[in-house]
Protein backbone atom coordinates (compact mmCIF):
# COMPACT_ATOMS: atom_id res chain seq x y z
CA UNK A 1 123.68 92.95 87.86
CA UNK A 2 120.17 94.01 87.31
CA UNK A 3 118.22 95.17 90.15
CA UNK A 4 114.66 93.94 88.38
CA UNK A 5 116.06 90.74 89.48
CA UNK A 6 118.55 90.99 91.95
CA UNK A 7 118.82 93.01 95.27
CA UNK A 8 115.70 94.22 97.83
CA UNK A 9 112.14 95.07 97.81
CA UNK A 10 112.23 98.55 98.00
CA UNK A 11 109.08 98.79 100.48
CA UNK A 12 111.05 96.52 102.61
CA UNK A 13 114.28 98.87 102.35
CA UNK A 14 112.25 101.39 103.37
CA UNK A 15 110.46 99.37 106.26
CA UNK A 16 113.66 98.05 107.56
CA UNK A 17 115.42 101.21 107.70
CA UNK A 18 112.00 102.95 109.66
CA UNK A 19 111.69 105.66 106.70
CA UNK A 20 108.43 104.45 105.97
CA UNK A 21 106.54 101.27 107.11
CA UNK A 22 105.53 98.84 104.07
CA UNK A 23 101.84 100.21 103.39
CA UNK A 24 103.18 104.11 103.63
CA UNK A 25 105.96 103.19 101.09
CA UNK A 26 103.37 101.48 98.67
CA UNK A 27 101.34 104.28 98.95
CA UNK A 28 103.97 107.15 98.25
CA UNK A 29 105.00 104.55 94.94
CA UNK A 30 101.32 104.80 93.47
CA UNK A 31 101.17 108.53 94.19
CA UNK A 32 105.01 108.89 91.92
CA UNK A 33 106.64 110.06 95.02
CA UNK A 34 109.74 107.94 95.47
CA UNK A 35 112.21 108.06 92.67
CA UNK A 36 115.39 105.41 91.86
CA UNK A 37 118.15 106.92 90.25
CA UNK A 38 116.25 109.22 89.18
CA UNK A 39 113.11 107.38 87.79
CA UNK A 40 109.51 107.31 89.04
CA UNK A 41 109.60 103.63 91.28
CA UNK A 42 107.37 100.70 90.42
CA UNK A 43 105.96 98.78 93.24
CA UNK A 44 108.27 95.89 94.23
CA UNK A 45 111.06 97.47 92.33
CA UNK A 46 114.04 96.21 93.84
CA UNK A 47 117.28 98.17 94.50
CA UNK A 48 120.85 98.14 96.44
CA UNK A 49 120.65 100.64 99.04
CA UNK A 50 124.59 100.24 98.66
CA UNK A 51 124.55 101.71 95.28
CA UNK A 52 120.71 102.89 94.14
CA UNK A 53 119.99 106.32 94.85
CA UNK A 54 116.62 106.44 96.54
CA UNK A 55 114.49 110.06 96.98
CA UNK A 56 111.39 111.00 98.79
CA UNK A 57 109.50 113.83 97.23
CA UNK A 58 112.58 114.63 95.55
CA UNK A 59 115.03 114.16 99.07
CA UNK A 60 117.80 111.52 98.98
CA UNK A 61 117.61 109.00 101.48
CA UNK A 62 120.46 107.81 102.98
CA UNK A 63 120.79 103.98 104.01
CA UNK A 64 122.98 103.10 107.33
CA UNK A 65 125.21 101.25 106.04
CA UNK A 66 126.02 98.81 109.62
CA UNK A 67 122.12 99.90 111.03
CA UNK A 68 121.62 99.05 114.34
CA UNK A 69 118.31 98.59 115.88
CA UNK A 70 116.75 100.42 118.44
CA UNK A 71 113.59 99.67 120.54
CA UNK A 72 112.50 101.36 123.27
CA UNK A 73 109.20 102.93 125.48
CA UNK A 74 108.19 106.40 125.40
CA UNK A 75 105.68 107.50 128.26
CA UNK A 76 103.84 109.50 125.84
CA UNK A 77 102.13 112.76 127.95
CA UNK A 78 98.79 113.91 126.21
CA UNK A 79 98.94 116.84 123.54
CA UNK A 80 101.39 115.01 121.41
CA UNK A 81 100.11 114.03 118.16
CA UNK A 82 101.53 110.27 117.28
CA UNK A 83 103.34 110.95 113.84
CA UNK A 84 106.78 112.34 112.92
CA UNK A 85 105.42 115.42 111.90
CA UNK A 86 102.38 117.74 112.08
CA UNK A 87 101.24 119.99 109.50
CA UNK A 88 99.06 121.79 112.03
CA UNK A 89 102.58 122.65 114.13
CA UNK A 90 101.27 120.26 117.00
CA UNK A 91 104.01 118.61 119.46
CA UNK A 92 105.74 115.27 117.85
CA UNK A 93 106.46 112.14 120.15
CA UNK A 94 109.61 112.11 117.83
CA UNK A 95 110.55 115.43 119.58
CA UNK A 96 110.36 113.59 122.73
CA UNK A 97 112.94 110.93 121.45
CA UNK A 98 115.08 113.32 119.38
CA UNK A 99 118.12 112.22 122.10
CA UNK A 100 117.89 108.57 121.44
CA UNK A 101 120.90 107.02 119.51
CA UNK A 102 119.35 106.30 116.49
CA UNK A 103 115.97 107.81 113.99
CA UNK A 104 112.97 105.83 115.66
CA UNK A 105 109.05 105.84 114.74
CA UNK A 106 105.90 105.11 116.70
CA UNK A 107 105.23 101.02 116.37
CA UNK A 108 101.58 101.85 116.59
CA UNK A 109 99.62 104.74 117.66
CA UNK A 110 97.76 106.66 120.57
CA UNK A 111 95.60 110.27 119.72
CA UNK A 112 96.60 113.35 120.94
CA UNK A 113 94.40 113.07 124.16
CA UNK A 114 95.81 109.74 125.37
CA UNK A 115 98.97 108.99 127.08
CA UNK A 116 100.75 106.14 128.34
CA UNK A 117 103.07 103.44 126.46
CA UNK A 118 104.12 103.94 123.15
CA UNK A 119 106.57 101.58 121.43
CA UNK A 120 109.22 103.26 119.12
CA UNK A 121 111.60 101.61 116.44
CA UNK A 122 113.70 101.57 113.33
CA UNK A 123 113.22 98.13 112.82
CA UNK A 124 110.20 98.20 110.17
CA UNK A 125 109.83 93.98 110.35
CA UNK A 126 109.56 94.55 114.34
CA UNK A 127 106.71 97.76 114.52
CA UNK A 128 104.63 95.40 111.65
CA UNK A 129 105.19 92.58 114.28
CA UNK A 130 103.44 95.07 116.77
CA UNK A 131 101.00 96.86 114.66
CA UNK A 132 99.49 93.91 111.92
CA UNK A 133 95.93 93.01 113.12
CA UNK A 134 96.46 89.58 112.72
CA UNK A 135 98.61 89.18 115.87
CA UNK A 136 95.84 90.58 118.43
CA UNK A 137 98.88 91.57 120.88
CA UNK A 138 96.84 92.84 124.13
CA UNK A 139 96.60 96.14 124.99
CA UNK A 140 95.62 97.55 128.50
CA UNK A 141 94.49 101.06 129.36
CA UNK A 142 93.54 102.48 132.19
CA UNK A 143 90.37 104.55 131.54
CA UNK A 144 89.20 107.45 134.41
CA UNK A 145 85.11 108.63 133.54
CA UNK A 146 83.08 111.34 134.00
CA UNK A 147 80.68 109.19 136.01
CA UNK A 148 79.99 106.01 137.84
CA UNK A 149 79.96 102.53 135.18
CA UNK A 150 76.84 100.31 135.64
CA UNK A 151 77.23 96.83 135.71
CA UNK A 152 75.11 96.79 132.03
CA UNK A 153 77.91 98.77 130.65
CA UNK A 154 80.83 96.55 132.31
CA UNK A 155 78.90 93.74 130.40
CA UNK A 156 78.52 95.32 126.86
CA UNK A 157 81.89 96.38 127.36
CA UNK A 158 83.45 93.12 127.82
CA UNK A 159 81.05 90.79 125.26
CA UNK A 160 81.34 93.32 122.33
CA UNK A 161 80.26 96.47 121.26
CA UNK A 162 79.66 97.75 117.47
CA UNK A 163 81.85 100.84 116.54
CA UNK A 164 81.95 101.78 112.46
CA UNK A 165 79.60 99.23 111.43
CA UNK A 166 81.72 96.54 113.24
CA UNK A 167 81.64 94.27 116.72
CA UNK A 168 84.52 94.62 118.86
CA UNK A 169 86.10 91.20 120.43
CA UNK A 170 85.70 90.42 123.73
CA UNK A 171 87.53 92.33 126.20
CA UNK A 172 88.84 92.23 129.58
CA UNK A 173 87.20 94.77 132.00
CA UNK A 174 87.86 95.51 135.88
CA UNK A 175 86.33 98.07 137.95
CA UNK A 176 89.47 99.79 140.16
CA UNK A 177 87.56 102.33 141.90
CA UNK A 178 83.82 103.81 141.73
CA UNK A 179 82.32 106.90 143.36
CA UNK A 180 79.26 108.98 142.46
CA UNK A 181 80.40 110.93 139.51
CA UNK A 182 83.89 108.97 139.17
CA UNK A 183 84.93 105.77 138.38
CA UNK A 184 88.65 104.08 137.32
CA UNK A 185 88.67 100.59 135.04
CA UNK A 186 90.99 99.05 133.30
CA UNK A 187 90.21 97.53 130.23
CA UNK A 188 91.95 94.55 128.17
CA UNK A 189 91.92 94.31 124.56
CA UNK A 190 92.97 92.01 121.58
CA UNK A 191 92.26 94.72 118.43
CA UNK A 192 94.10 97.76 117.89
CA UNK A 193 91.27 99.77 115.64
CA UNK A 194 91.58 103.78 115.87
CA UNK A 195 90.70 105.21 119.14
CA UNK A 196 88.81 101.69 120.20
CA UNK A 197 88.33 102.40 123.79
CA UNK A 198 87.04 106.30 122.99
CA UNK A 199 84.53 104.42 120.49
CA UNK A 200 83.56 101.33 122.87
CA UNK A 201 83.01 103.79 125.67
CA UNK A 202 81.00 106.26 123.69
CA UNK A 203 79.12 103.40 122.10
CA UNK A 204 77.62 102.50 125.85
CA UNK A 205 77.49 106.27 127.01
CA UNK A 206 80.33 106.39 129.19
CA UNK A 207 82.25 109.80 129.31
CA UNK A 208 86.34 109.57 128.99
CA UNK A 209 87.83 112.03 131.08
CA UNK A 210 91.51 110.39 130.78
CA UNK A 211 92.72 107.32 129.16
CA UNK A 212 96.35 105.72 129.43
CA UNK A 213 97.73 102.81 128.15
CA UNK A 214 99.68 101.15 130.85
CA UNK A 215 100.78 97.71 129.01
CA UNK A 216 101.41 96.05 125.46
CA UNK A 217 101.67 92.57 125.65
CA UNK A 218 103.99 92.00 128.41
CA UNK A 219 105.61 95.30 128.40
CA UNK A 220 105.11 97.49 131.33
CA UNK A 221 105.01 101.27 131.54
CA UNK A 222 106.31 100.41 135.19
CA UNK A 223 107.05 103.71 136.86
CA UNK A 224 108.74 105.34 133.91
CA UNK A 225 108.13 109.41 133.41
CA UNK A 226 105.61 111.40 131.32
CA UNK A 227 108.16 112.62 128.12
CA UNK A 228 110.88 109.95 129.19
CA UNK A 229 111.85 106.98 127.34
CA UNK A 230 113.76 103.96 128.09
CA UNK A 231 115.58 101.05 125.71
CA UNK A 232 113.78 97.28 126.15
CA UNK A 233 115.45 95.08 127.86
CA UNK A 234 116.73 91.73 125.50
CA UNK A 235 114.22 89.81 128.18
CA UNK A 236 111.43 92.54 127.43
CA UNK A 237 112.02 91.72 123.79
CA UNK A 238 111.95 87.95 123.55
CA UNK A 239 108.91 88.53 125.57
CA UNK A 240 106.77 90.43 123.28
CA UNK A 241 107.81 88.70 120.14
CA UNK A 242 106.78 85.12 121.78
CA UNK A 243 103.63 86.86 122.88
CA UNK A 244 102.83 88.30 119.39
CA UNK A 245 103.56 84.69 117.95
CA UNK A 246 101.33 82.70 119.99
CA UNK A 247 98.83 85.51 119.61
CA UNK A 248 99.07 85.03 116.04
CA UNK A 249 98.98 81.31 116.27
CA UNK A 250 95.80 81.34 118.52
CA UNK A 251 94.50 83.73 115.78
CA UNK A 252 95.06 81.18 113.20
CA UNK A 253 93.94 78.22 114.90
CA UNK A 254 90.88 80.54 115.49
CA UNK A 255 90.13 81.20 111.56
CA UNK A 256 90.66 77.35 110.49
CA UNK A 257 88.53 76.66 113.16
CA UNK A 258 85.43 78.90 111.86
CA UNK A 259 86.08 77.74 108.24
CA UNK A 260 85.99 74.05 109.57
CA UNK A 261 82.49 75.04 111.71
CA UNK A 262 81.34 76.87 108.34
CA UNK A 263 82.28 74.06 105.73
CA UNK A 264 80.44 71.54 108.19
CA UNK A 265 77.14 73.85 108.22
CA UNK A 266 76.97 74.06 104.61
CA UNK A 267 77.53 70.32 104.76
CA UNK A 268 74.99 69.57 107.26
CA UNK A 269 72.76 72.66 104.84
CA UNK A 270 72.82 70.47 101.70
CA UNK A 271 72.53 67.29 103.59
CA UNK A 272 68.91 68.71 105.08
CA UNK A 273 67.99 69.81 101.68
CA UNK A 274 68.76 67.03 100.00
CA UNK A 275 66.24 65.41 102.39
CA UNK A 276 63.61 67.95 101.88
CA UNK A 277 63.80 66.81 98.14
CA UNK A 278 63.98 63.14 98.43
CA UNK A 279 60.49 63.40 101.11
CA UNK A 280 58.99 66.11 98.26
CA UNK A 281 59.67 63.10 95.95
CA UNK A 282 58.43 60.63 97.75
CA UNK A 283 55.22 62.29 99.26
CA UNK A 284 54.23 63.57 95.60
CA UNK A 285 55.02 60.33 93.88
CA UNK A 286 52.30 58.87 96.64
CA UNK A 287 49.53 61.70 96.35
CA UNK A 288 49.87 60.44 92.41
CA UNK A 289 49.54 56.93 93.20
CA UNK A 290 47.13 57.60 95.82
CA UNK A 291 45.06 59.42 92.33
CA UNK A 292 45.59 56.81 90.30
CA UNK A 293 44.32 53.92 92.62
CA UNK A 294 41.27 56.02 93.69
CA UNK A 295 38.20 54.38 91.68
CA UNK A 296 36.19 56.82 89.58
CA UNK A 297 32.26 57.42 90.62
């Protein structure tokens, strides 16, 4: 049977099996990186992971046949770098999970100087879950300063900031402790741009001295380790996939509800200037009647 009509997505072989998430597999096909049997891939190119033979930079890739899937938390500690690995010889978070049953990758990320909760997977369809923008699953951090936070700053914070030429949603910020010189907040957000809180907190002046993510969703870091990891719970798991779908369904509601707003402003836009014309219309007609029935001297 032909595989240009039959079989998987190749991206989505790849995704599934956590070799390489969807965008990363696209990317090594445009670049001729990924061969099938031999021959340079196409994009959407399906195959039989059963049968095809499948190489990466010119290294076979071999499918699980019976794959299980494996979630779980890492408590990343800072100086890791979030990737599988480093050209610059810089600690892995893989090399912190290099005992768990089964090959898992980061589900999002956090730089080197962060630490806190870090989802790993091998299920691709699960980490896109997590990571896609669309789904605004909350994040919370717990962010320690170099100084005290004004209540100005607490306000910018939490209405929106701009970082790269963009405004940030509204987030959720709470002052845990404050001295002179020190202060302890934790901070709420919907987005997961690169290094966000770094940016927002630079954008208002405020000096990070350590930043930890302590929640996704409705995961916990709870009381687990710096360098340990644990498996979700099946609770833990329902959990976060009904959170990311009615996060995604608020985000939804949210667009048709600006289009609607939109398509009734350029409705209410013509309506005024269709006005505008018909009182141009009428006052000039006038001024020429008024010209016409003026008597002449």
């Amino acid at each position: 049977m032909d595989n240009k009509t039959s079989g998987t997505r190749i991206q989505k072989v790849l995704s599934d099996n956590g070799i390489l998430s969807r965008r990363k597999a696209e990317d090594a096909i445009k670049h001729g990186r990924i061969t099938v049997n031999g021959h340079p891939c196409t994009l959407g190119q399906k195959i039989n992971p059963r049968k095809d033979i499948v190489a990466i930079d010119g290294e076979n890739i071999r499918f699980e046949r019976k794959k299980q899937n494996l979630y779980i938390i890492l408590n990343k500690p800072r100086g890791y770098v979030t990737t599988t690995s480093d050209e610059h010889g810089r600690q892995c978070v893989t090399d912190l999970v290099a005992d768990a049953p089964a090959k898992v990758y980061p589900a999002g990320r956090l730089d080197r100087n962060s630490e806190g909760l870090l989802i790993m997977t091998n299920d691709g369809n699960f980490a896109n879950m997590i990571m896609h923008p669309s789904h605004h699953v909350t994040k919370t951090y717990r962010v320690t300063t170099h100084s005290s936070v004004s209540e100005q700053q607490i306000i910018n914070l939490s209405t929106g900031v701009e970082i790269d030429g963009k405004m940030t949603m509204p987030a959720t910020v709470l002052i845990l402790s404050q001295e002179p010189g020190r202060c302890v907040m934790q901070i709420t957000i919907s987005e997961g741009r690169n290094r966000q809180i770094r940016k927002m907190c630079e954008a208002v002046n405020i000096d990070v001295a350590r930043l930890k993510r302590t929640s996704v969703g409705p995961l916990r870091l709870g009381m687990l380790q710096p360098g340990k990891w644990r498996e979700l719970t099946s609770t833990e798991l329902t959990a976060i996939r009904n959170a990311s779908q009615k996060a995604a369904n608020i985000s939804k509601n949210e667009r048709q509800r600006n289009e609607k707003q939109k398509r009734e402003a350029a409705k209410q836009s013509g309506q005024a200037a269709g006005r505008r014309r018909e009182t141009f219309s009428r006052d000039k007609s006038g001024r020429e009647n008024s010209r016409r029935d003026k008597p002449n001297r």
